[in-house]
Protein backbone atom coordinates (compact mmCIF):
# COMPACT_ATOMS: atom_id res chain seq x y z
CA UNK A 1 -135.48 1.95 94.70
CA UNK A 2 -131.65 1.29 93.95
CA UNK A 3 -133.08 -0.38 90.87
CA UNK A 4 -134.96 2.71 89.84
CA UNK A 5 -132.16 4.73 90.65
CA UNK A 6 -129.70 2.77 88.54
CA UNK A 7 -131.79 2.80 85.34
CA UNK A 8 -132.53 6.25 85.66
CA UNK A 9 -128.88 6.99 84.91
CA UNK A 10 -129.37 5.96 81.20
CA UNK A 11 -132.40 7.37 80.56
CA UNK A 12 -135.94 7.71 80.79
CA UNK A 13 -137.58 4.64 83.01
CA UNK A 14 -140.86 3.15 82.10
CA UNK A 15 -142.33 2.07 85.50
CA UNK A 16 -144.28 -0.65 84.21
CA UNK A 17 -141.66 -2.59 82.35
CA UNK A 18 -139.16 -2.32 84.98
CA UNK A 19 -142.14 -4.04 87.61
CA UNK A 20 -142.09 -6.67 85.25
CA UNK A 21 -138.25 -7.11 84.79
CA UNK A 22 -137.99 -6.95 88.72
CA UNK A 23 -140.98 -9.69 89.04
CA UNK A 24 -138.85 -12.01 86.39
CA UNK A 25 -135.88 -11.63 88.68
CA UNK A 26 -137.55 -13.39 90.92
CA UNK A 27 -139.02 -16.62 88.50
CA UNK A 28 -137.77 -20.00 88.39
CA UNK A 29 -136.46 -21.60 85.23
CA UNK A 30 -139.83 -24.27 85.14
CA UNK A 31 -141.96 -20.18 85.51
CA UNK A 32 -139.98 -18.60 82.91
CA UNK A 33 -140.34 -21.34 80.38
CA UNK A 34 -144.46 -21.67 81.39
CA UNK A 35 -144.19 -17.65 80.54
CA UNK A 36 -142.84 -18.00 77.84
CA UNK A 37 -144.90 -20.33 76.04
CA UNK A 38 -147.87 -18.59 77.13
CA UNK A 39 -147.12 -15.48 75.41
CA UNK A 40 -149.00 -14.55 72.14
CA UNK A 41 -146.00 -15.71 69.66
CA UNK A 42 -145.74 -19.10 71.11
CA UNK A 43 -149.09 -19.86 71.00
CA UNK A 44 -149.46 -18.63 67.30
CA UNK A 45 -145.93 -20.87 66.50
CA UNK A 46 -147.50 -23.44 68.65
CA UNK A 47 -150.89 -23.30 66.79
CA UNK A 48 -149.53 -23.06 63.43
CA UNK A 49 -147.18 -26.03 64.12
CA UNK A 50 -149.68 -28.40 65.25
CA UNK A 51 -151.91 -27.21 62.02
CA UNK A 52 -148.77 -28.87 59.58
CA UNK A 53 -148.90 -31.46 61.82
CA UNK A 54 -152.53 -32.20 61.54
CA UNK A 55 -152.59 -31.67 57.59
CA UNK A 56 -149.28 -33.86 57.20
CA UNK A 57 -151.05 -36.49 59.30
CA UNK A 58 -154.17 -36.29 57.20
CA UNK A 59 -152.16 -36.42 53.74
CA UNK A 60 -149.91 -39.36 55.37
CA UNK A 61 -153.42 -41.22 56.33
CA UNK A 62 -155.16 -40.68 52.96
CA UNK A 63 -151.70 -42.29 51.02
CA UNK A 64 -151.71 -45.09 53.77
CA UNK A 65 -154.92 -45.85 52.91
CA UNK A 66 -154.02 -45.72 48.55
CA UNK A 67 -151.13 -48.02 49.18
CA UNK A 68 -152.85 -50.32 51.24
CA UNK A 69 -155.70 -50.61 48.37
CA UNK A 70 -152.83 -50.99 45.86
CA UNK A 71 -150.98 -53.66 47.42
CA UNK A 72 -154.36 -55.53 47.76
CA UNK A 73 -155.14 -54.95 44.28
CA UNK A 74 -151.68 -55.91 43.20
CA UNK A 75 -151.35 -58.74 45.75
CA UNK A 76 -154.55 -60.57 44.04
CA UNK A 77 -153.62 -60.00 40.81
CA UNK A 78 -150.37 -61.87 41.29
CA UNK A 79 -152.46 -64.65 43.20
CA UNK A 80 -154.38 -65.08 39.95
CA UNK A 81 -151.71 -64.82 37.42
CA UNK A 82 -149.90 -67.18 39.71
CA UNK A 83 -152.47 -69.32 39.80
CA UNK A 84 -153.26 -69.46 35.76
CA UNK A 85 -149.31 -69.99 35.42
CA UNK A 86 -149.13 -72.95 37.74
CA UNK A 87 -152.31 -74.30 36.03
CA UNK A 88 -150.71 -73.73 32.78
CA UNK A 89 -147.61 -75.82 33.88
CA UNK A 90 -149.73 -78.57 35.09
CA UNK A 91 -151.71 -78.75 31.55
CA UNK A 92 -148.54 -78.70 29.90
CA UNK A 93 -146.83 -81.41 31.89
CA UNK A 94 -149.80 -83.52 31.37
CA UNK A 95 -150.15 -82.85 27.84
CA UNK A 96 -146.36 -83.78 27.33
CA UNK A 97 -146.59 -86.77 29.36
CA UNK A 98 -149.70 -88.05 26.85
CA UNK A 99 -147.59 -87.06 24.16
CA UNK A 100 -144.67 -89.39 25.76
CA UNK A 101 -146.95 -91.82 25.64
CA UNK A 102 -148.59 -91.35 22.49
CA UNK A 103 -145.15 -91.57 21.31
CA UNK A 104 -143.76 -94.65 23.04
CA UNK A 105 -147.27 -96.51 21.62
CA UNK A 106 -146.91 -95.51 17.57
CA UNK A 107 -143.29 -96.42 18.40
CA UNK A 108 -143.77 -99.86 19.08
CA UNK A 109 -146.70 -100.22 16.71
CA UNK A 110 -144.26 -99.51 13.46
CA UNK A 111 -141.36 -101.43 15.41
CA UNK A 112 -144.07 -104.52 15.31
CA UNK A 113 -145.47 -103.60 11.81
CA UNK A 114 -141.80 -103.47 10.09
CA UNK A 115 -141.07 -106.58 12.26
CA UNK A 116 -143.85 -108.24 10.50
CA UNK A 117 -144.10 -106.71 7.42
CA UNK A 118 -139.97 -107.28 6.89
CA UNK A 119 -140.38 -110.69 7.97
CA UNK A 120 -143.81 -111.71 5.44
CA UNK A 121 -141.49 -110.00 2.41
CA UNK A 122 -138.50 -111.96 3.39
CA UNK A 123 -140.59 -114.94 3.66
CA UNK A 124 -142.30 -114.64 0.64
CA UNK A 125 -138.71 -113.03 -1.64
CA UNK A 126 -137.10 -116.94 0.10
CA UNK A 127 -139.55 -118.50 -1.99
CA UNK A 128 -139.73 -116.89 -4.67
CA UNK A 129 -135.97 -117.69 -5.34
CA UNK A 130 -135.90 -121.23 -3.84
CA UNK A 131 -139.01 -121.55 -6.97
CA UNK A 132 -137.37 -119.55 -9.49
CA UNK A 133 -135.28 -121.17 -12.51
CA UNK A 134 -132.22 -123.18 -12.32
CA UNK A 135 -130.84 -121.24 -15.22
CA UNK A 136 -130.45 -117.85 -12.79
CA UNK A 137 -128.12 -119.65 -10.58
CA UNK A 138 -125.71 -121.35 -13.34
CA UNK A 139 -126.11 -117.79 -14.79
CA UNK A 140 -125.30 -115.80 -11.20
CA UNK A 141 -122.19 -118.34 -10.72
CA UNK A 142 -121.69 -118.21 -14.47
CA UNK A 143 -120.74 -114.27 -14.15
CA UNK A 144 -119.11 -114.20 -10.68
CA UNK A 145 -116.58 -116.05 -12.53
CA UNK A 146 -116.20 -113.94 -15.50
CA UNK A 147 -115.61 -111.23 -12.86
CA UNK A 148 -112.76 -112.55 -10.80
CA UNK A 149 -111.13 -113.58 -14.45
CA UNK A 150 -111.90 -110.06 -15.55
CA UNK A 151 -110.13 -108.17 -12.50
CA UNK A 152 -106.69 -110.44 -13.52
CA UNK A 153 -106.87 -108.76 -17.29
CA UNK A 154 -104.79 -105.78 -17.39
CA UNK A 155 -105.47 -102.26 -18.32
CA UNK A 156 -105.39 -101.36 -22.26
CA UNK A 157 -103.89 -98.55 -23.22
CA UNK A 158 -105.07 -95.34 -24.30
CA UNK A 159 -103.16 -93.35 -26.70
CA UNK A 160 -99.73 -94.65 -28.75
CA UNK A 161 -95.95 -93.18 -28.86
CA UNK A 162 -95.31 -91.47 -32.07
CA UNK A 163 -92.01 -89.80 -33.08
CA UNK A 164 -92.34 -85.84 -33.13
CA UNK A 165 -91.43 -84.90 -36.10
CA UNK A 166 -89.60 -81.36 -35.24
CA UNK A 167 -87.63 -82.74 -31.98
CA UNK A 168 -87.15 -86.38 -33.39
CA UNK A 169 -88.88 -87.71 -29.51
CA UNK A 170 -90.80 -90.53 -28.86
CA UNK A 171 -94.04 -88.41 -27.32
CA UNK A 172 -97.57 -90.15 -26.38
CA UNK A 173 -100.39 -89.26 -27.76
CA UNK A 174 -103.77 -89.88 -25.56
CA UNK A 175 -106.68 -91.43 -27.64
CA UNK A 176 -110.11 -91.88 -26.96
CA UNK A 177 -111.58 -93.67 -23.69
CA UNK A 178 -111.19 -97.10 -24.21
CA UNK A 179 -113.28 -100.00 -21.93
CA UNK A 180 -110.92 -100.95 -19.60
CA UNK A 181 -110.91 -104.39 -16.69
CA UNK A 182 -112.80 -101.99 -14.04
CA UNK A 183 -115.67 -100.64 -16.40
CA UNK A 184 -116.13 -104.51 -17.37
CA UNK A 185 -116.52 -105.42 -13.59
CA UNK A 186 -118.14 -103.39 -12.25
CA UNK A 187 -120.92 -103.88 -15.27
CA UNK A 188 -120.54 -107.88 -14.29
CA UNK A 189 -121.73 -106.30 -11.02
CA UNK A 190 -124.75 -104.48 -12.07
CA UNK A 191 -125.71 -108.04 -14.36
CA UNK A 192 -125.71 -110.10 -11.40
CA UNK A 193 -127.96 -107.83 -9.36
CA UNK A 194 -130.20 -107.68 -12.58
CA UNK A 195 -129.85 -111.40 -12.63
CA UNK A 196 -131.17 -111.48 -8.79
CA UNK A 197 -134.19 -109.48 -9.47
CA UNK A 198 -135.59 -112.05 -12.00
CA UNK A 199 -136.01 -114.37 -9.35
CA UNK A 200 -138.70 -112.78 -8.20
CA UNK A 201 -140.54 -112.22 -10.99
CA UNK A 202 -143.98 -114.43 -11.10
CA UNK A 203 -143.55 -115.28 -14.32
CA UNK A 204 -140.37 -117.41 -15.26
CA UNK A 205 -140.53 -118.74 -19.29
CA UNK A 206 -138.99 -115.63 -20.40
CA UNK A 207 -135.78 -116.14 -18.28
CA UNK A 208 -133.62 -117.65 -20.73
CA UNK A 209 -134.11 -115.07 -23.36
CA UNK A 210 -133.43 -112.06 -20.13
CA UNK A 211 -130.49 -113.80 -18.85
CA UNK A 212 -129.15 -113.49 -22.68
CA UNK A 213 -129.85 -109.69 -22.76
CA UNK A 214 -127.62 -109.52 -19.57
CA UNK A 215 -124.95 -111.31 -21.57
CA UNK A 216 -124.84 -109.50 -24.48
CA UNK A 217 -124.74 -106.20 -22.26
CA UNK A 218 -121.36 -106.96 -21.26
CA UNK A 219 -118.89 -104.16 -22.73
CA UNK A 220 -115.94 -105.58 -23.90
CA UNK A 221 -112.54 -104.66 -22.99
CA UNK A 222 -110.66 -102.04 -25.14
CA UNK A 223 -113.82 -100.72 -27.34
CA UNK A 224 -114.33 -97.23 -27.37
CA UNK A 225 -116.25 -96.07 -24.37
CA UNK A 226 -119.64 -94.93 -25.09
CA UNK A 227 -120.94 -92.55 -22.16
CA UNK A 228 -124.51 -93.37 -23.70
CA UNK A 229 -124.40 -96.57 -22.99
CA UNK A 230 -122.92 -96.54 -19.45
């Protein structure tokens, strides 16, 4: 009654509303919160909550399920590329080791070949020179002299001191190349190696008349040098 009496005061009282306000005064905490959640509102909150729920659970499944099929997919695709790499790697490691060997075997085949072959051509150039004629020798020793006298002849001049005739000096005047000591050498040089090859030559009755050639090849010191000729 005091109640009724107290809301009356500010205003018109609805009967039924204040019943339940003076029922609530009277619920526990554990009551209020089960009335609560009973109400209309919380079930529709409730309801529409658990409905995201149950959709995000269903989308969450469905891309479970894609990324577990993709990481299968991608998981044997990586076995097999693996797979035809490492296979790859073995091929190549055997393939180089045959080529090692390939290579270590034509190695010592040409090492044995030029052994052999060097040694039949030295064998066969000794006797050809221990056979050839007497008269390449005396000619060989013949022209290793001429050289060492040839190296002690000194240089020959190439041009002459005039008088100038506006300045009254002694000038020199450079003429043309002349054959000098080191041209004759070194073409001493070139006669003995000439001389050398005719040892080995099969045929020999035309040395004498070769050796001559070489002779008369000879440029001789302080004649004009010919670039023709040289």
């Amino acid at each position: 009654m005091i109640l009724i009496h107290e809301a009356g005061r500010f205003g018109p009282v609805d009967l039924q509303q204040l019943k339940r306000a003076y029922a609530m005064s009277f619920m526990t905490k554990d009551k209020l919160l089960d009335a609560l959640l009973s109400s209309p509102a919380a079930k529709a909150v409730a309801e529409k909550h658990a409905s995201e729920i149950a959709g995000r659970r269903t989308e969450l499944a469905e891309k479970l399920k894609a990324l577990e099929k993709e990481a299968s997919e991608t998981f044997l695709r990586g076995e097999k590329a693996q797979a035809a790499a490492y296979n790859a790697v073995l091929g190549a490691e055997k393939a180089y080791r045959e080529a090692k060997e390939r290579l270590a075997k034509l190695l010592a085949e040409r090492s044995a070949e030029s052994w052999r072959l060097g040694h039949a051509i030295e064998g066969c150039e000794a006797e050809l020179r221990e056979t050839a004629s007497p008269a390449i020798g005396d000619f060989i020793l013949e022209m290793r002299e001429l050289h060492d006298e040839t190296l002690k002849v000194l240089n020959v001049p190439e041009g002459i001191a005039v008088r100038n005739r506006n300045t009254g000096r002694m000038v020199y005047e450079r003429g043309p190349r002349r054959i000098q000591p080191a041209d004759r050498a070194q073409a001493i040089r070139e006669v003995i190696a000439k001389a050398e090859a005719l040892k080995l030559e099969a045929k020999q009755d035309n040395v004498a008349n070769a050796l001559s050639a070489l002779r008369q090849s000879l440029p001789v010191i302080g004649e004009i040098y010919d670039k023709t000729s040289h």
